[in-house]
C-alpha atoms as a PDB file:
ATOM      1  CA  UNK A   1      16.825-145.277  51.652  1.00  0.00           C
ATOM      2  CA  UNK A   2      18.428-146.217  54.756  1.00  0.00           C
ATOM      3  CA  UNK A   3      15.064-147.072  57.261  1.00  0.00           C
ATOM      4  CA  UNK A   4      16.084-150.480  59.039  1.00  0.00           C
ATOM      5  CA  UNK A   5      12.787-151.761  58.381  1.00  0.00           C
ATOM      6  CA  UNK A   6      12.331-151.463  55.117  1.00  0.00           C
ATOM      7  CA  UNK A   7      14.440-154.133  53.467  1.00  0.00           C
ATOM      8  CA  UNK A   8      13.205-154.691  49.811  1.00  0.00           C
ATOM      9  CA  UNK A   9      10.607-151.836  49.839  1.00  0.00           C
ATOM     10  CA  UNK A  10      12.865-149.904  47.579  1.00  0.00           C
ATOM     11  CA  UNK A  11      14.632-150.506  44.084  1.00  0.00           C
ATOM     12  CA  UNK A  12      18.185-149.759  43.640  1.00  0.00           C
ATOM     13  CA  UNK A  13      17.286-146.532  41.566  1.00  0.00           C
ATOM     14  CA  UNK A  14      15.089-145.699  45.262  1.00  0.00           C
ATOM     15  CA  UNK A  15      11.601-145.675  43.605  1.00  0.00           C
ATOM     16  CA  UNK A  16       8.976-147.793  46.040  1.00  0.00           C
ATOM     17  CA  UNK A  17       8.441-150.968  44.997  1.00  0.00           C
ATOM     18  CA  UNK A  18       4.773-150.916  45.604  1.00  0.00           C
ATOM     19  CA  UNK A  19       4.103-154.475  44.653  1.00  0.00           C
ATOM     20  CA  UNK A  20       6.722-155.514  47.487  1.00  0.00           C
ATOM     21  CA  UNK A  21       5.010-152.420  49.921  1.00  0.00           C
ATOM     22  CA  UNK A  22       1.296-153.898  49.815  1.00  0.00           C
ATOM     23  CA  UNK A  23       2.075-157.716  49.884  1.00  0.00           C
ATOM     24  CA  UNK A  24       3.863-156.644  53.304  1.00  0.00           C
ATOM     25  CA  UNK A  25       1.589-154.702  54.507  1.00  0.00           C
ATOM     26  CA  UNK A  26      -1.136-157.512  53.424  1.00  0.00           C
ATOM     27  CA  UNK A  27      -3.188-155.022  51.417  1.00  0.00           C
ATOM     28  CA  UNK A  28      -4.501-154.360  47.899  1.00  0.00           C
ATOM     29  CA  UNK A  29      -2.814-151.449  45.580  1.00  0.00           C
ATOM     30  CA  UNK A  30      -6.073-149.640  46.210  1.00  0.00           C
ATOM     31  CA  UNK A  31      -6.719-149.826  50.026  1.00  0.00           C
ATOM     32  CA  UNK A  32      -3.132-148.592  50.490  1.00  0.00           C
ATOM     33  CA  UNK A  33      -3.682-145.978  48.040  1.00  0.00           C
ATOM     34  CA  UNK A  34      -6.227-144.336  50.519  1.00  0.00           C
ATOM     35  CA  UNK A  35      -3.673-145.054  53.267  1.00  0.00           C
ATOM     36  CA  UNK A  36      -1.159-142.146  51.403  1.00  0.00           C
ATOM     37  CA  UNK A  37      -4.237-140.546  50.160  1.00  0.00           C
ATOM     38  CA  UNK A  38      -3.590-141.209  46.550  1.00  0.00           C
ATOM     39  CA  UNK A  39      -6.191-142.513  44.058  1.00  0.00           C
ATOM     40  CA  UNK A  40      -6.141-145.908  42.914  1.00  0.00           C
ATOM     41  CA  UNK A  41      -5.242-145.652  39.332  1.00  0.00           C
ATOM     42  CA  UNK A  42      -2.394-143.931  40.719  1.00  0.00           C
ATOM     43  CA  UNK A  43      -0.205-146.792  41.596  1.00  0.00           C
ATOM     44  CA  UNK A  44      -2.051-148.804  38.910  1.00  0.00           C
ATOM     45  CA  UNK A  45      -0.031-146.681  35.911  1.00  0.00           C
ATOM     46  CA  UNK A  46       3.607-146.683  36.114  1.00  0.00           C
ATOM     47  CA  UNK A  47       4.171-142.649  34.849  1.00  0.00           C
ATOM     48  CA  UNK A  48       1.906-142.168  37.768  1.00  0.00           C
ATOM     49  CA  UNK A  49       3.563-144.692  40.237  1.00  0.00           C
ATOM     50  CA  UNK A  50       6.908-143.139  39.394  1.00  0.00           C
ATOM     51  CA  UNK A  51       5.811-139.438  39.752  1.00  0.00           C
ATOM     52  CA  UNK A  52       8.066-137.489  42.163  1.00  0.00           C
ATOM     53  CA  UNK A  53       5.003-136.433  44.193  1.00  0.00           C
ATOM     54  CA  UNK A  54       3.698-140.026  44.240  1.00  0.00           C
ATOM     55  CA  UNK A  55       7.212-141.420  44.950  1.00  0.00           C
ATOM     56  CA  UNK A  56       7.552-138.122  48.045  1.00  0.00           C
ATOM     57  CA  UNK A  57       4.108-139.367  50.145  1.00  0.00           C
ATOM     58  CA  UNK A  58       4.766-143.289  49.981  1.00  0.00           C
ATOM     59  CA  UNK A  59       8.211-142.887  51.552  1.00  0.00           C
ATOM     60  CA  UNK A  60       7.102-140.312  53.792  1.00  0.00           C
ATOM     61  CA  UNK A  61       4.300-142.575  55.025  1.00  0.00           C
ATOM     62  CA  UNK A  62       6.746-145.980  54.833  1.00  0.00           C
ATOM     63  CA  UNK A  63       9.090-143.792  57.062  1.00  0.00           C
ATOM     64  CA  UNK A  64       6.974-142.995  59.935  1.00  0.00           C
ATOM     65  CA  UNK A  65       5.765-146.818  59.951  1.00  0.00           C
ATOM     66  CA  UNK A  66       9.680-147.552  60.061  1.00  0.00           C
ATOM     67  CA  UNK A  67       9.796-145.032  62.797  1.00  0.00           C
ATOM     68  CA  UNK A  68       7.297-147.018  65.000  1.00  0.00           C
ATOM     69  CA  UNK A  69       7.770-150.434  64.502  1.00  0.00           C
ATOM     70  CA  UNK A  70      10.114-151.004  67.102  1.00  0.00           C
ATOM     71  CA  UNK A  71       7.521-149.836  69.577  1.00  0.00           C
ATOM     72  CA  UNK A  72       4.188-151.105  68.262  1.00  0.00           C
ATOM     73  CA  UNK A  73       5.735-154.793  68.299  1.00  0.00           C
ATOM     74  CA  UNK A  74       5.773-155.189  63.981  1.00  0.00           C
ATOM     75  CA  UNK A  75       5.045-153.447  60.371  1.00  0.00           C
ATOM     76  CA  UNK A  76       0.932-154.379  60.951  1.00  0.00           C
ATOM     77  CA  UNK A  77       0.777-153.061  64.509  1.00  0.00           C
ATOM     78  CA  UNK A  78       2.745-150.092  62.978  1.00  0.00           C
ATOM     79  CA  UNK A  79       0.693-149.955  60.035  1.00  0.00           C
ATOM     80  CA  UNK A  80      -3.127-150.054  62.523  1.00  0.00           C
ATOM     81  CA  UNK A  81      -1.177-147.436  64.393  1.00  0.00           C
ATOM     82  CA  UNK A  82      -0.502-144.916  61.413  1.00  0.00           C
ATOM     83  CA  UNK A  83      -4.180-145.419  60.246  1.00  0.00           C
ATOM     84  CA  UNK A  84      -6.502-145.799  63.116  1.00  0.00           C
ATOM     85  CA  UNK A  85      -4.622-144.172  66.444  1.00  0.00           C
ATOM     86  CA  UNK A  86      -5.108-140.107  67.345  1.00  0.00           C
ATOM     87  CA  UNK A  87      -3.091-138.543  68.168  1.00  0.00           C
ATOM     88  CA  UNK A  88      -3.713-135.849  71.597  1.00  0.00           C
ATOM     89  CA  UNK A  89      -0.985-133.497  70.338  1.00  0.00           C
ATOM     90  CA  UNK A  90      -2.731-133.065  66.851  1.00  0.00           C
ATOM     91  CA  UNK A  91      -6.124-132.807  68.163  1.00  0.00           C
ATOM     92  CA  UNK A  92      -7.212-136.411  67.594  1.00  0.00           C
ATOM     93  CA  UNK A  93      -6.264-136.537  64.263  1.00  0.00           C
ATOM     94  CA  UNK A  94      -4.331-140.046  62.809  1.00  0.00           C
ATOM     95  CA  UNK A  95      -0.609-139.874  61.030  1.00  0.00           C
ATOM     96  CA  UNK A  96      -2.807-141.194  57.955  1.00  0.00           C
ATOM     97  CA  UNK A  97      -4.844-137.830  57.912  1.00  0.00           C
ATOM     98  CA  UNK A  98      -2.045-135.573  58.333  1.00  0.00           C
ATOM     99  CA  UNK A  99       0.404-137.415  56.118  1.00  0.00           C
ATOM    100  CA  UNK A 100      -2.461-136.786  53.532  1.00  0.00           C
ATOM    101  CA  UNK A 101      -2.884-133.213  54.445  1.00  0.00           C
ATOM    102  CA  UNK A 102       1.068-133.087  53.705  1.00  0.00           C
ATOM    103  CA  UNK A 103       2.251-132.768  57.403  1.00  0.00           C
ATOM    104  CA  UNK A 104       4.521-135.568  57.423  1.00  0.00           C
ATOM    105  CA  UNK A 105       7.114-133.499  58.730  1.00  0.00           C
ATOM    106  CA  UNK A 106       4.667-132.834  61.718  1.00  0.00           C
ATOM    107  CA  UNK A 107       4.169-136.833  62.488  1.00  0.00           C
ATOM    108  CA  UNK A 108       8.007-136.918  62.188  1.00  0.00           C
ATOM    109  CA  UNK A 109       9.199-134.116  64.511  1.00  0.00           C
ATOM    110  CA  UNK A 110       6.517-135.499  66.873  1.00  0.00           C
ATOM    111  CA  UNK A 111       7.544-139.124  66.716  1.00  0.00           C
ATOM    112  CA  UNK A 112      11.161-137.391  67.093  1.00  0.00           C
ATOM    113  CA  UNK A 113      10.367-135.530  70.162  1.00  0.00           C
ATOM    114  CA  UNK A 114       8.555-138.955  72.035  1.00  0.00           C
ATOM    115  CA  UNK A 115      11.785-140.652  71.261  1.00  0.00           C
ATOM    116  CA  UNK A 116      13.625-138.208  72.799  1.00  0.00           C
ATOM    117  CA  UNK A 117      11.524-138.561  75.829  1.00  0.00           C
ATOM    118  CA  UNK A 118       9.247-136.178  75.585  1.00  0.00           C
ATOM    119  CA  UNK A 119       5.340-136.719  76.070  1.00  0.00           C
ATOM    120  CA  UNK A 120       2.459-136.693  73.770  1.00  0.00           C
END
């Protein structure tokens, strides 16, 4: 998938290896299921797991912590980050929320434009 920072995340085919995702991250298949806003039995049944909308909101989320882990000093500190830190430019709001409200692309072109020196 070609983010630095996340070695072994991925299978060959590029499907998330979410077994290899939450031991990382130190969670349980159902806490980081609310992380991407998905439900539990989601990455509990493989047809689900392997759904192309499934598949679309783990890698979006597994590339903004990818994004920041340079900066927030490791993949946990990234990962609090993602979940627990607002945001001024989005009103307050967390990269967790709007990843789940499908704004990914927002958290990205805003992570972009801080790494390009611009301010939040």
């Amino acid at each position: 998938m070609g983010f630095g920072h996340t070695a072994g995340m991925f299978a060959e085919d590029g499907a998330v290896e979410i077994d290899q995702v939450v031991e990382r991250f130190g969670m349980s298949k159902g806490q980081f299921a609310e992380t991407v806003g998905l439900a539990p039995e989601t990455l509990r049944r493989t047809s689900r797991l392997t759904a192309a909308k499934t598949q679309a909101r783990i890698t979006e989320m597994l590339e903004i912590i990818a994004r920041i882990t340079g900066w927030a000093g490791g993949e946990k500190q990234a990962m609090a980050w993602y979940r627990a830190e607002p945001i001024p430019a989005f009103g307050g709001r967390t990269a967790e929320s709007l990843v789940k409200d499908g704004k990914a692309t927002a958290v990205r072109d805003y992570l972009d434009h801080l790494a390009m020196g611009g301010f939040a």
